[in-house]
C-alpha atoms as a PDB file:
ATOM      1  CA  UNK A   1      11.130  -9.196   2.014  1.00  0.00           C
ATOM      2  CA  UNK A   2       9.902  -5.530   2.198  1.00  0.00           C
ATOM      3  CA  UNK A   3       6.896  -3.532   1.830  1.00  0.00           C
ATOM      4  CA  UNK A   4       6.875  -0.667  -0.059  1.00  0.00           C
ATOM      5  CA  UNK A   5       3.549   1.296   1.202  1.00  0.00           C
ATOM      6  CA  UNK A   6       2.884   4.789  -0.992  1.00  0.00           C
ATOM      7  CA  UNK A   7       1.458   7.292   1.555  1.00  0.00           C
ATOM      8  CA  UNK A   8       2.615  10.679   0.059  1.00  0.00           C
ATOM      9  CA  UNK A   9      -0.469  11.484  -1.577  1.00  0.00           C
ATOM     10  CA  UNK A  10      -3.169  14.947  -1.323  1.00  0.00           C
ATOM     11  CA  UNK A  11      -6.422  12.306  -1.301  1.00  0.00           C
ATOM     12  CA  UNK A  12      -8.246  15.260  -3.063  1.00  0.00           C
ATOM     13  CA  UNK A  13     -11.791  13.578  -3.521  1.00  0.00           C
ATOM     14  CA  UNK A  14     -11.570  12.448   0.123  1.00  0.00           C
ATOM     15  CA  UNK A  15     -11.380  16.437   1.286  1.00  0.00           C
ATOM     16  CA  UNK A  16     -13.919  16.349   3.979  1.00  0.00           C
ATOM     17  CA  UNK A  17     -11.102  13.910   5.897  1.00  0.00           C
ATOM     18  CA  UNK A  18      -7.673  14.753   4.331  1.00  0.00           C
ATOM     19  CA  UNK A  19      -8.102  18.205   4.881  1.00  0.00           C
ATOM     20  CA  UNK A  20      -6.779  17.241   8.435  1.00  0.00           C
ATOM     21  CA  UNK A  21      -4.638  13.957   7.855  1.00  0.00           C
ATOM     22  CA  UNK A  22      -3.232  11.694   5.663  1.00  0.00           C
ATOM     23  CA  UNK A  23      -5.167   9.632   3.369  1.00  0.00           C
ATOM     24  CA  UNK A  24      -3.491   6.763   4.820  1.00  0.00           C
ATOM     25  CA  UNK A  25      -4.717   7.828   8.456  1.00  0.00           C
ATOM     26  CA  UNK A  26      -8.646   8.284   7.601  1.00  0.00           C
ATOM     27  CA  UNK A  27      -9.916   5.041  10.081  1.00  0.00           C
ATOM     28  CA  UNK A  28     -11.640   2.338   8.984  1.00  0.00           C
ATOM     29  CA  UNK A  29     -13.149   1.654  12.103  1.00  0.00           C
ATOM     30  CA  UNK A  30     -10.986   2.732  15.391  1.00  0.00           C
ATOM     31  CA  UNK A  31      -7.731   2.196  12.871  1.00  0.00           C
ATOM     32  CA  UNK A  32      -6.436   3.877  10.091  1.00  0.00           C
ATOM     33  CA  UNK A  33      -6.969   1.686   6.372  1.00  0.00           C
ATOM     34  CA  UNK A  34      -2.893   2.004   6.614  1.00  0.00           C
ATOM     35  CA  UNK A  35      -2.628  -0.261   9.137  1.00  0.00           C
ATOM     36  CA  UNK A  36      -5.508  -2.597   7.385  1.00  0.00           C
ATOM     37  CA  UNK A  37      -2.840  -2.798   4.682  1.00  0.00           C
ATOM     38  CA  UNK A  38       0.161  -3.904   6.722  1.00  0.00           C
ATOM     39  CA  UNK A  39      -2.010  -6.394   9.283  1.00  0.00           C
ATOM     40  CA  UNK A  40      -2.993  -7.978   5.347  1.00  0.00           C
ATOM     41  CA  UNK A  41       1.149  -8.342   4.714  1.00  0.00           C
ATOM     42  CA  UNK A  42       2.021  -9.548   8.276  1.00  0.00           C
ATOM     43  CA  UNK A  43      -0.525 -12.044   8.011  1.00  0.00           C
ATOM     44  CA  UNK A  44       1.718 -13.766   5.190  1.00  0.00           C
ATOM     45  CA  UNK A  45       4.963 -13.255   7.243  1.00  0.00           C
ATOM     46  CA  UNK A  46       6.225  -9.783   5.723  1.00  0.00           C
ATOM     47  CA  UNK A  47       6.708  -7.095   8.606  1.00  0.00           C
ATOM     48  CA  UNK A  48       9.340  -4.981   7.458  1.00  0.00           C
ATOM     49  CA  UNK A  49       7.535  -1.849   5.808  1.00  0.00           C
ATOM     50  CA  UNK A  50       8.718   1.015   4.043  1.00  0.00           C
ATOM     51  CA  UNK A  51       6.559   3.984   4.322  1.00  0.00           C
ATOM     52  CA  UNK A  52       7.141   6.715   1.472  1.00  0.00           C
ATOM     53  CA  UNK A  53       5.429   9.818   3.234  1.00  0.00           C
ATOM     54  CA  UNK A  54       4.937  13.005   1.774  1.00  0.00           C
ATOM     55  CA  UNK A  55       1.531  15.166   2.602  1.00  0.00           C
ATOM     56  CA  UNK A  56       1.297  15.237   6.360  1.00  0.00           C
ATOM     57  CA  UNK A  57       3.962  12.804   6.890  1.00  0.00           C
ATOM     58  CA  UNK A  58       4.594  13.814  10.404  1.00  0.00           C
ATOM     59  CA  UNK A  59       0.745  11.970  11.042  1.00  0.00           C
ATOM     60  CA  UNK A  60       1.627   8.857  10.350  1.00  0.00           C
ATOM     61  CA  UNK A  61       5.345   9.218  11.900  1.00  0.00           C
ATOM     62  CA  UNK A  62       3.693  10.501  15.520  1.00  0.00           C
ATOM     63  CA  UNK A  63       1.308   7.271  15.087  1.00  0.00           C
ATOM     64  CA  UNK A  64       4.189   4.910  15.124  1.00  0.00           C
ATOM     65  CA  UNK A  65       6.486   6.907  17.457  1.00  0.00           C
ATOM     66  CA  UNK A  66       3.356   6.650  19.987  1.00  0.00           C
ATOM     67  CA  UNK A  67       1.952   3.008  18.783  1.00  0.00           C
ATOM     68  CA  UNK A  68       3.643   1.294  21.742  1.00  0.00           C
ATOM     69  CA  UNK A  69       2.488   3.814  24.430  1.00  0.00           C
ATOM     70  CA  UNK A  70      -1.415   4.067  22.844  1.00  0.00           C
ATOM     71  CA  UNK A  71      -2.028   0.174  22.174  1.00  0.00           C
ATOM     72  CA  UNK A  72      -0.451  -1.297  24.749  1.00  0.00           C
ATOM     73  CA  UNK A  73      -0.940  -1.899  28.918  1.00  0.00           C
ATOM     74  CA  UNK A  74       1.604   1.045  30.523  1.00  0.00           C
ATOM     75  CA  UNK A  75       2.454   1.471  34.443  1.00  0.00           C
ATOM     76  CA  UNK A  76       4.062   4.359  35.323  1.00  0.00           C
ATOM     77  CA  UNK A  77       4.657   6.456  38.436  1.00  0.00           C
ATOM     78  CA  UNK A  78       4.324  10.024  38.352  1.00  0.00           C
ATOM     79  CA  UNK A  79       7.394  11.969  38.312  1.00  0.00           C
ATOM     80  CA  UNK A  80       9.544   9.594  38.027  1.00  0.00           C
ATOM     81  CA  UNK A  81       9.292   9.148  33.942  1.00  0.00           C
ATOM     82  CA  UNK A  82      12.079   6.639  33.918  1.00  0.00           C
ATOM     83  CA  UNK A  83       9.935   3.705  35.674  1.00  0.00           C
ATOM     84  CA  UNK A  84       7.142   3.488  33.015  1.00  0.00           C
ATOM     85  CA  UNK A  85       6.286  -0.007  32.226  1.00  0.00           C
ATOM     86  CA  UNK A  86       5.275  -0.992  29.105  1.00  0.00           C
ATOM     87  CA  UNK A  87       3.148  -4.343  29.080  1.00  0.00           C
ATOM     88  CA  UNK A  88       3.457  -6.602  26.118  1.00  0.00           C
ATOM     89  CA  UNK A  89      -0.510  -6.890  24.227  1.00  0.00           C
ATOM     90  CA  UNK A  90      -0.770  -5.988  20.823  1.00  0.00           C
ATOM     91  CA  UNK A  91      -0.267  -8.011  18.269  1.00  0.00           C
ATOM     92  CA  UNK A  92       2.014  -5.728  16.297  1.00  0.00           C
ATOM     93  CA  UNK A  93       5.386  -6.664  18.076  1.00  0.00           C
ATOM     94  CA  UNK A  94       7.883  -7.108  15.381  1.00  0.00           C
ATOM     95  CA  UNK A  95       7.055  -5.081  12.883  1.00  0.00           C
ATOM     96  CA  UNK A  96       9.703  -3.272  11.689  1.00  0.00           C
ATOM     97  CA  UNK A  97       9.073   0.435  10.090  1.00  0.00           C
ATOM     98  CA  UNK A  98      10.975   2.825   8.003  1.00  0.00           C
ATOM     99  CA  UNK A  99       9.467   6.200   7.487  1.00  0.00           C
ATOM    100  CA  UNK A 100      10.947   7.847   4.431  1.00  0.00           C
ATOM    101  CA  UNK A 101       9.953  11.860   3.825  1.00  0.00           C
ATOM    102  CA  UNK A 102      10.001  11.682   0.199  1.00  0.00           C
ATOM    103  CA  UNK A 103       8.590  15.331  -0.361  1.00  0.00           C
ATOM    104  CA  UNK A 104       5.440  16.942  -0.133  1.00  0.00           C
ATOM    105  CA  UNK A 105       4.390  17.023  -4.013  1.00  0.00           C
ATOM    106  CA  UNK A 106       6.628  14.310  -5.026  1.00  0.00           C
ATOM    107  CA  UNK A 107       4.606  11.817  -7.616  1.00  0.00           C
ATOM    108  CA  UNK A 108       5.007   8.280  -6.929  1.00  0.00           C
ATOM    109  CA  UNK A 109       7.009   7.002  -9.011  1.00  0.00           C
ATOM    110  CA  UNK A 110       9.484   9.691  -7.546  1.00  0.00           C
ATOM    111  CA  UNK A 111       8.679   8.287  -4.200  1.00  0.00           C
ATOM    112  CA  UNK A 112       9.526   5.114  -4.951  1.00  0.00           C
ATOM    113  CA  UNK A 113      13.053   5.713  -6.236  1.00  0.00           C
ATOM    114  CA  UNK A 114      13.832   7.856  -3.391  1.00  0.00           C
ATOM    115  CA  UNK A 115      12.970   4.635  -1.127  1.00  0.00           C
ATOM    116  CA  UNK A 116      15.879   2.565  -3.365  1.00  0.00           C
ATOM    117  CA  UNK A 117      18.214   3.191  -0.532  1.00  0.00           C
ATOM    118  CA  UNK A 118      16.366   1.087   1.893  1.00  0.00           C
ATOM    119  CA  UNK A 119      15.880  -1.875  -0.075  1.00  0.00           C
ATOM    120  CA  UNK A 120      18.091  -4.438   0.991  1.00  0.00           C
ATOM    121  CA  UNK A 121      17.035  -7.808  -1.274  1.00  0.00           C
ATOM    122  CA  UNK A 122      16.253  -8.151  -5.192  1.00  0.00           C
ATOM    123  CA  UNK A 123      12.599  -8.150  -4.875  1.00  0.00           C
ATOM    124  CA  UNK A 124      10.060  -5.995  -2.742  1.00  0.00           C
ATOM    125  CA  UNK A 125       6.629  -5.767  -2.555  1.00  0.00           C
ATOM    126  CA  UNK A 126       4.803  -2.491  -3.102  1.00  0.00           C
ATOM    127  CA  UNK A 127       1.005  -1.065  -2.802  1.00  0.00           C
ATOM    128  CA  UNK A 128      -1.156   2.051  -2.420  1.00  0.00           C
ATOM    129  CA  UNK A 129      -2.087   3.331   1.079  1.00  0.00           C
ATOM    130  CA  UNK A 130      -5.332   3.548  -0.121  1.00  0.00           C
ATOM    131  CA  UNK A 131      -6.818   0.139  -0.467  1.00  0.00           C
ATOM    132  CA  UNK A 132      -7.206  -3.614   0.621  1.00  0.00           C
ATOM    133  CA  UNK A 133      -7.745  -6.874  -0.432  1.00  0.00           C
ATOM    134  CA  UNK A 134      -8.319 -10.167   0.440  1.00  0.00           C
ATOM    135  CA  UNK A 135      -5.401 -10.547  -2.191  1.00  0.00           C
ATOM    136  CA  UNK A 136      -3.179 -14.237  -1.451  1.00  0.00           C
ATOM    137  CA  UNK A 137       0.005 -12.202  -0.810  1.00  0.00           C
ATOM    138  CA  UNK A 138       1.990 -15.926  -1.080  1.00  0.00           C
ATOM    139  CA  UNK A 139       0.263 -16.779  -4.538  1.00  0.00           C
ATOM    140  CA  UNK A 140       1.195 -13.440  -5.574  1.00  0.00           C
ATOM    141  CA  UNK A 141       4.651 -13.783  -5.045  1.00  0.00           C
ATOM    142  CA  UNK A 142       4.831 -17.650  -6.652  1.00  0.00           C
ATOM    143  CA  UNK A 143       3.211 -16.432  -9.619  1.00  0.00           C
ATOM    144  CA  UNK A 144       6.030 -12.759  -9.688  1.00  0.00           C
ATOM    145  CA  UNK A 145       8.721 -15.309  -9.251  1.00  0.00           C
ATOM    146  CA  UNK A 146       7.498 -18.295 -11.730  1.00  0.00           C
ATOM    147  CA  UNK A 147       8.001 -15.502 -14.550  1.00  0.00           C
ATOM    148  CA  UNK A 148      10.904 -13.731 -14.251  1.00  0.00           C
ATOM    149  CA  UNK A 149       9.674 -10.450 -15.312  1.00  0.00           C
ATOM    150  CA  UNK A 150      10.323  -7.509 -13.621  1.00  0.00           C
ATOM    151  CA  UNK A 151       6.986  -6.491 -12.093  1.00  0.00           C
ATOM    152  CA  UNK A 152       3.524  -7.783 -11.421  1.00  0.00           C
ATOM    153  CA  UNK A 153       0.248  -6.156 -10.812  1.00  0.00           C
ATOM    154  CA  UNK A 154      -2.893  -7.626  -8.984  1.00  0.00           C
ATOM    155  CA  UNK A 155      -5.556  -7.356 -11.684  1.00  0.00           C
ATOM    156  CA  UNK A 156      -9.255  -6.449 -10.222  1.00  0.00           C
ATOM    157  CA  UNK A 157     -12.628  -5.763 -11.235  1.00  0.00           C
ATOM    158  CA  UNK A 158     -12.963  -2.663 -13.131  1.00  0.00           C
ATOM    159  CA  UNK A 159     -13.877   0.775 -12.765  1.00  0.00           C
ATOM    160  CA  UNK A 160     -13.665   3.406 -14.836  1.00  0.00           C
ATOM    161  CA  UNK A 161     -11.398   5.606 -12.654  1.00  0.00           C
ATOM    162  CA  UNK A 162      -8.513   3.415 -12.590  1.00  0.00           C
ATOM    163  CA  UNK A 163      -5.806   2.055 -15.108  1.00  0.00           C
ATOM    164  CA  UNK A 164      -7.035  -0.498 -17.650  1.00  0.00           C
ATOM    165  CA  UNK A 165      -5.189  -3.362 -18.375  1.00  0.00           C
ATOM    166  CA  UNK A 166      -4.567  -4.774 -21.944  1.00  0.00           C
ATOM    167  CA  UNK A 167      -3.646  -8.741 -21.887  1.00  0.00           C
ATOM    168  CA  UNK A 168      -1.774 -11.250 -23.995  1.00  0.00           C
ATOM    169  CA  UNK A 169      -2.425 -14.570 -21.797  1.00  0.00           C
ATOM    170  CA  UNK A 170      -1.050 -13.550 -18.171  1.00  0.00           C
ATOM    171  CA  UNK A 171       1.001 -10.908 -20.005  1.00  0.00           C
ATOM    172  CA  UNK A 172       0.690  -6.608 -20.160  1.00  0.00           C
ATOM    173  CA  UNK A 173       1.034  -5.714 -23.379  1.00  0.00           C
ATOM    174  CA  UNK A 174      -0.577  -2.073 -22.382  1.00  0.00           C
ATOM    175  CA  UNK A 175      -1.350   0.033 -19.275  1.00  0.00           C
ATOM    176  CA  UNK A 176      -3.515   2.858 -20.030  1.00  0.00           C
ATOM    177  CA  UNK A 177      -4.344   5.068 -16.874  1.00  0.00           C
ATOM    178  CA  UNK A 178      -8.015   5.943 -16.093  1.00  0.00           C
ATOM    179  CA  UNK A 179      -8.861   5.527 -19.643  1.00  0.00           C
ATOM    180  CA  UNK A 180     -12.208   7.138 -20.748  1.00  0.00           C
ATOM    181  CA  UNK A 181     -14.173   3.794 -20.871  1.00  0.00           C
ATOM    182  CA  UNK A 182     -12.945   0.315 -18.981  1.00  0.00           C
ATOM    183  CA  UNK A 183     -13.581  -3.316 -19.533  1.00  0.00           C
ATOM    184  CA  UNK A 184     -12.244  -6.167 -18.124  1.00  0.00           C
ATOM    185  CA  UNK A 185      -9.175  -6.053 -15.383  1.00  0.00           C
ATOM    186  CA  UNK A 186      -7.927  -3.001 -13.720  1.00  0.00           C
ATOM    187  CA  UNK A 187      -4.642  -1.689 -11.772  1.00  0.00           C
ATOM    188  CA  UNK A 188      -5.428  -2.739  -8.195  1.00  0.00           C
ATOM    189  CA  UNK A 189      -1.711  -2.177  -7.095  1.00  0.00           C
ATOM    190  CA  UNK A 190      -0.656  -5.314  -4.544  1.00  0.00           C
ATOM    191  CA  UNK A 191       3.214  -5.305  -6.957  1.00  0.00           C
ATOM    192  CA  UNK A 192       5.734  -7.417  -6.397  1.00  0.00           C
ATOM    193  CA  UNK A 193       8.816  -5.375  -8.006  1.00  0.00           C
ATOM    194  CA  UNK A 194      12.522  -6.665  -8.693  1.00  0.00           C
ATOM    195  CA  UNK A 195      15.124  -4.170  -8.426  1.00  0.00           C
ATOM    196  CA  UNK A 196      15.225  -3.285 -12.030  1.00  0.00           C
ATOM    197  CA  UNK A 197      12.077  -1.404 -11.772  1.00  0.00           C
ATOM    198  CA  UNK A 198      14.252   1.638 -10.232  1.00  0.00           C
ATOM    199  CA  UNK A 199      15.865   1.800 -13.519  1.00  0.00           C
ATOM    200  CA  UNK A 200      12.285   3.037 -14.670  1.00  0.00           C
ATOM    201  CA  UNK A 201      12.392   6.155 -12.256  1.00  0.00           C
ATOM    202  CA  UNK A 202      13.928   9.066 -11.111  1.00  0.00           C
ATOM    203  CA  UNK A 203      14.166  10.694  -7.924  1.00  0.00           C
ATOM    204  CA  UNK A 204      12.747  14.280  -9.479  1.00  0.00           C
ATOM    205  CA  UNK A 205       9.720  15.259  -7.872  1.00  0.00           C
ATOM    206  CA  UNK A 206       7.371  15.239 -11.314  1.00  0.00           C
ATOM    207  CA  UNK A 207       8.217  11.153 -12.077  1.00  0.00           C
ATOM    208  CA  UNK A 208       4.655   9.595 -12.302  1.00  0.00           C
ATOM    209  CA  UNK A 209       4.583   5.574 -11.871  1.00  0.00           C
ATOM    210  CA  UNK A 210       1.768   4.957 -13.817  1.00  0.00           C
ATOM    211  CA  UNK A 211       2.093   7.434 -16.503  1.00  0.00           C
ATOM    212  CA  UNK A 212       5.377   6.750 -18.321  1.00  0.00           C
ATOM    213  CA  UNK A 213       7.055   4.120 -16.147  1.00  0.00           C
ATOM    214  CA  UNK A 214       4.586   1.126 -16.122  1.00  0.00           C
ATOM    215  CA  UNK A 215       3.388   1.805 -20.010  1.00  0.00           C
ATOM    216  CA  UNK A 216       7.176   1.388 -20.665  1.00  0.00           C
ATOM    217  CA  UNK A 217       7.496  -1.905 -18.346  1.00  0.00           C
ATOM    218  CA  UNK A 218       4.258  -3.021 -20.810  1.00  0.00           C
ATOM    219  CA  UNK A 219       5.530  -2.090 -23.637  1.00  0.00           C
ATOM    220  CA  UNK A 220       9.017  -3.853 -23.262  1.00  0.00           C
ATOM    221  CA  UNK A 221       7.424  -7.048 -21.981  1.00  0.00           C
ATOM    222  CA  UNK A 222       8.034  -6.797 -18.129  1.00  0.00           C
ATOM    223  CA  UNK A 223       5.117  -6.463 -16.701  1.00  0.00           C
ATOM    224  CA  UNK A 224       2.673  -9.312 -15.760  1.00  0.00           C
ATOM    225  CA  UNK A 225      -0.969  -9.500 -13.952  1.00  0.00           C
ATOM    226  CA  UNK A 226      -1.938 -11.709 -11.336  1.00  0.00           C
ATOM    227  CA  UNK A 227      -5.315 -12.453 -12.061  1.00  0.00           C
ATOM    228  CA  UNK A 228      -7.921 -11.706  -8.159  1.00  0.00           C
ATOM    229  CA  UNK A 229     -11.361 -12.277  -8.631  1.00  0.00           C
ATOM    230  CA  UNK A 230     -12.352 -11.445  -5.315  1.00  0.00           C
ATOM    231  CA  UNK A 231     -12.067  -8.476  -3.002  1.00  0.00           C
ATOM    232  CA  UNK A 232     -10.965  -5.502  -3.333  1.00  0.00           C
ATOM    233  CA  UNK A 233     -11.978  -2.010  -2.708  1.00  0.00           C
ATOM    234  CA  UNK A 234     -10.043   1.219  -2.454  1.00  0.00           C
ATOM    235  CA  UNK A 235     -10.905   4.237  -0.215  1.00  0.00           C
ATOM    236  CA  UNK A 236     -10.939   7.343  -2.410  1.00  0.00           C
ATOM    237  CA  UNK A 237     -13.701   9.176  -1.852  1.00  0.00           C
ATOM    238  CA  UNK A 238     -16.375   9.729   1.383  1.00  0.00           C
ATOM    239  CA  UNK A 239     -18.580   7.146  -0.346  1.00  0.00           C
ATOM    240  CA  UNK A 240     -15.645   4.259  -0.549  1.00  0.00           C
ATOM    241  CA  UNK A 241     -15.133   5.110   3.039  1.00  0.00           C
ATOM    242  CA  UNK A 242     -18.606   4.730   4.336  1.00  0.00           C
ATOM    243  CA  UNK A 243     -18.364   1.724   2.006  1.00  0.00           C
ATOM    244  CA  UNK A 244     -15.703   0.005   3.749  1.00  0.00           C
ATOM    245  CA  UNK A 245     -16.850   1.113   7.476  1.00  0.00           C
ATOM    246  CA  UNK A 246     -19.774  -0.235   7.077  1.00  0.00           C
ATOM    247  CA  UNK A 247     -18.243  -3.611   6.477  1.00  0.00           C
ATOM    248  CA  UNK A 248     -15.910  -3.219   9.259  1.00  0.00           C
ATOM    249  CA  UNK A 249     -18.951  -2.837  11.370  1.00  0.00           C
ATOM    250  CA  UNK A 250     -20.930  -5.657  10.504  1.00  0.00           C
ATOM    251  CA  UNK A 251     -17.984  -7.840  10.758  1.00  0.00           C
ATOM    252  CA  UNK A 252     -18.184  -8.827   6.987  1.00  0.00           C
ATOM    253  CA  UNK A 253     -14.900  -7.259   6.096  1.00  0.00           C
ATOM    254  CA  UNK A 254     -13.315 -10.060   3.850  1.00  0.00           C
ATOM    255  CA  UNK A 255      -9.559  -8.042   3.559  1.00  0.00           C
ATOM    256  CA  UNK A 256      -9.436  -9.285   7.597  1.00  0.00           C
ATOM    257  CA  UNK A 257      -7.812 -12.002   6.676  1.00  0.00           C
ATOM    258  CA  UNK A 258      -5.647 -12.112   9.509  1.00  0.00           C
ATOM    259  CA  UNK A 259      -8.080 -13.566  11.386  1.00  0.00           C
ATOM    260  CA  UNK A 260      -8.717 -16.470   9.424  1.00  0.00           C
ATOM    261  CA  UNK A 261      -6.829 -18.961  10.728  1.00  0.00           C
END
């Protein structure tokens, strides 16, 4: 199964760092939160990722396109290019990356459709590149595929910024984005998605995801919450990031769950 990771975004209330990079490259710690996200997938299994790119793009492609040569043990012998050695120590080896330039200014919901092409099965999982969890990717997906519907949200704690979430047992009946007053559970992304969702979009460049598409999917009865009570935390502005440094550095980060076991 996939993952669908949205990194096309201008991170506007996180200026002081996306002013020079990607959202989705601002570090917590010595890595950026993008690769918090996909170590939280590959801990369940899934390492074949779809990255939607769009502002500064060529970032997070140079990171990849270098990953080998930066995190792992290299011999080489100078001018002769052709011997380097590449030493086998990261824990990354099998992941499996497609880097999609879905446009600069594209919305997400326009980013998504333009990804269609590589998605090979009937379901796919999809998130922000802007925030982790100590979500149970597995439980997520038993609970997406126990109701047939065609897309599930992880519910979170609120806050007021964020889409609030209007519930008939386990069931969306509205989606309201960043409504002017919040209670109870909010859009903390972590979807699993079945193919019909792209049936919601279009590839033009001014098709939200939130506005439009997932009021529709409530409205029509195909979109479900998966109820997490614990973590989660988003990095959108200089605050959220000191935030979730400062948990990285006292080792009391609870989204590491790939060290758990």
């Amino acid at each position: 199964m996939q993952v669908v990771i949205l990194c096309g975004g201008l991170g506007t209330r996180l200026r002081e760092e996306t002013e020079f990079r990607p959202k989705p490259m601002v570090n917590i710690g010595a890595r950026p939160i993008l690769w918090h996200i996909m170590k939280i997938y590959s801990h369940y299994g899934l390492n074949d990722f779809v990255l939607a790119l769009g502002y500064k793009g060529e970032m997070i492609k140079e990171y990849f396109c270098h990953y080998e040569w930066v995190n792992n043990d290299v011999t080489l012998e100078l001018g002769k290019p052709e011997n380097m050695l590449i030493h086998d120590c990261h824990e990354e080896a099998g992941w499996r990356i497609t880097l999609s330039n879905t446009g600069p200014k594209t919305l997400k919901g326009g980013r998504i459709k333009k990804i269609e092409k590589y998605i090979q099965g009937d379901t796919f999982m999809l998130t922000y590149g802007d925030g982790v969890s100590d979500v149970n990717i597995k439980g997520l997906l038993d609970f997406h595929k126990s109701h047939g519907k065609a897309v599930t949200l992880t519910g979170v704690s609120p806050a007021k910024r964020f889409g609030e979430l209007k519930l008939d047992g386990n069931q969306v009946v509205s989606f309201q984005e960043k409504p002017d007053a919040s209670e109870g559970l909010i859009n903390g992304g972590f979807f699993v998605c079945n193919r019909k969702i792209f049936d919601y979009l279009t590839t033009e460049d001014d098709c939200d995801f939130e506005y439009g598409p997932l009021e529709r999917l409530a409205e029509e009865g195909e979109l479900m919450v998966y109820r997490h009570p614990g973590f989660w935390a988003c990095m959108d502005t200089l605050r959220d990031m000191d935030y979730l440094n400062g948990l990285w550095d006292r080792n009391e980060s609870p989204w590491k769950v790939w060290d758990c076991d």
